[in-house]
Protein backbone atom coordinates (compact mmCIF):
# COMPACT_ATOMS: atom_id res chain seq x y z
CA UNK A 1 -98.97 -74.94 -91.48
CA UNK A 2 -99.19 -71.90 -93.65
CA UNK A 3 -95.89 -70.82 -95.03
CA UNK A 4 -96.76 -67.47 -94.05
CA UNK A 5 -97.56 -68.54 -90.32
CA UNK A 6 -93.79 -70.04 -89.93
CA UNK A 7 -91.64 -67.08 -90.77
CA UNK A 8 -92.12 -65.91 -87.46
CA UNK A 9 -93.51 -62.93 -85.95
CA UNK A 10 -96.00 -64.54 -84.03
CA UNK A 11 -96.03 -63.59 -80.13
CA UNK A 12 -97.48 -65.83 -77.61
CA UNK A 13 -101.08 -66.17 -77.12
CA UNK A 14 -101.84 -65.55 -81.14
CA UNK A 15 -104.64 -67.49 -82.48
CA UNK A 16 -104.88 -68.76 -86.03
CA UNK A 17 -107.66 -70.70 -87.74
CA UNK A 18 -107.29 -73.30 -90.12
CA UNK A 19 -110.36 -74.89 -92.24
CA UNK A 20 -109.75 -77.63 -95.19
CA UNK A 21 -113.09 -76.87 -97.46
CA UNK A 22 -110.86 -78.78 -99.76
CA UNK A 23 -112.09 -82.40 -100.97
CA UNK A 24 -107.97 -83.55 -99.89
CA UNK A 25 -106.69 -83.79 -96.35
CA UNK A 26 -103.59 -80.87 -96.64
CA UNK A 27 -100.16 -81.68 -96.08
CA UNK A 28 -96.98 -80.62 -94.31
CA UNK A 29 -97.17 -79.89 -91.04
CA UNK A 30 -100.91 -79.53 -90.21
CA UNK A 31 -102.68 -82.61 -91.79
CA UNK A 32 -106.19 -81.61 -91.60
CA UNK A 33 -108.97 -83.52 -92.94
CA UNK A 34 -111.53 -82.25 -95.62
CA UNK A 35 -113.90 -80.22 -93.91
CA UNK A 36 -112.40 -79.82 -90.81
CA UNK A 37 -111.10 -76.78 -88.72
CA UNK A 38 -108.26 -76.39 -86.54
CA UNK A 39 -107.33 -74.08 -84.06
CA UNK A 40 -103.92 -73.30 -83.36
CA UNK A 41 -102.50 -71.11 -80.47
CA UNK A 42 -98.81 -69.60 -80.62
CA UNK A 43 -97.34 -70.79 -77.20
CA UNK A 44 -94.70 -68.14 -77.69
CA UNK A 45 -92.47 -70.49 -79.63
CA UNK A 46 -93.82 -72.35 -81.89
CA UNK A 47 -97.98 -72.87 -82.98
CA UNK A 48 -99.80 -75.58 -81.19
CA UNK A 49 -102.95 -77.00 -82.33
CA UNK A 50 -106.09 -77.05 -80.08
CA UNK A 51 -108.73 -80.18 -80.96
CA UNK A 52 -111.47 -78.39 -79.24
CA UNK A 53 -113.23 -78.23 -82.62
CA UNK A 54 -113.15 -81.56 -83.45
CA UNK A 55 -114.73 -82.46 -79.89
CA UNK A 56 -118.63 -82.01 -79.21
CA UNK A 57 -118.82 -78.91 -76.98
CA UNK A 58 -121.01 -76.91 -75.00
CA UNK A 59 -119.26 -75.03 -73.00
CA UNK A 60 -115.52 -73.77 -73.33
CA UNK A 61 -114.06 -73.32 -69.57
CA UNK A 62 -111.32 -70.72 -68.18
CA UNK A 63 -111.07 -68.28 -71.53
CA UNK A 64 -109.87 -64.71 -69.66
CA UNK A 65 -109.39 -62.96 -73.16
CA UNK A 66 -110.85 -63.39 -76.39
CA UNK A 67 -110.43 -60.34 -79.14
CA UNK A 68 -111.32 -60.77 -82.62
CA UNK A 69 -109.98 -58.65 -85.76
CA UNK A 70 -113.71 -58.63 -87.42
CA UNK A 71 -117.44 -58.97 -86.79
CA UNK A 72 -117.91 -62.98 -85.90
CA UNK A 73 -120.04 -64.88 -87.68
CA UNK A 74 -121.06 -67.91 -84.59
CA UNK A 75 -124.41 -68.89 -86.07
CA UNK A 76 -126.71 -70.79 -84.11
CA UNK A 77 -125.20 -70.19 -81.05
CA UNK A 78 -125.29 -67.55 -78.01
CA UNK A 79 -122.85 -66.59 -75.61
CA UNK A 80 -123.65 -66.20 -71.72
CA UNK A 81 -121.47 -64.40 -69.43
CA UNK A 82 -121.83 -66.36 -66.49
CA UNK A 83 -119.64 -63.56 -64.25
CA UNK A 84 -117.89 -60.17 -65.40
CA UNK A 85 -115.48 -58.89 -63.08
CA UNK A 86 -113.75 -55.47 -64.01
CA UNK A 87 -110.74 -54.48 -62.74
CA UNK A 88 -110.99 -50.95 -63.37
């Protein structure tokens, strides 16, 4: 883990996104192979990672809230909203 992502002021829910484009697994806390990503989601103590990357997916189940800091970049890919309910 980043050195940066353990001094704390993460809140629950956070999301952070690791990716090795190194030719060297890393070290430390988050051994990540090279070329890999990992997700990691702040459980409101401490970061957890998520190996939904590393699996062969098609469909990601249950996500109620997804907000990202930038434009993203998903490639080949399209989203589908299957249902949108608002509650306002």
């Amino acid at each position: 883990m980043p050195q940066n992502a353990r001094k704390g002021g993460a809140s629950g829910g956070q999301i952070l996104v690791l990716r090795n484009s190194d030719a060297d697994p890393t070290s430390g806390d988050a051994i990540i192979p090279p070329g890999y990503t990992v997700l990691f989601i702040h459980d409101g103590s401490s970061w957890r990672d998520v190996r939904v990357l590393e699996a062969d997916v098609k469909e990601l189940r249950g996500v109620s809230s997804f907000t990202a800091a930038e434009d993203l970049d998903i490639g080949e890919f399209s989203l589908t909203w299957v249902m949108f309910l608002s509650t306002v």
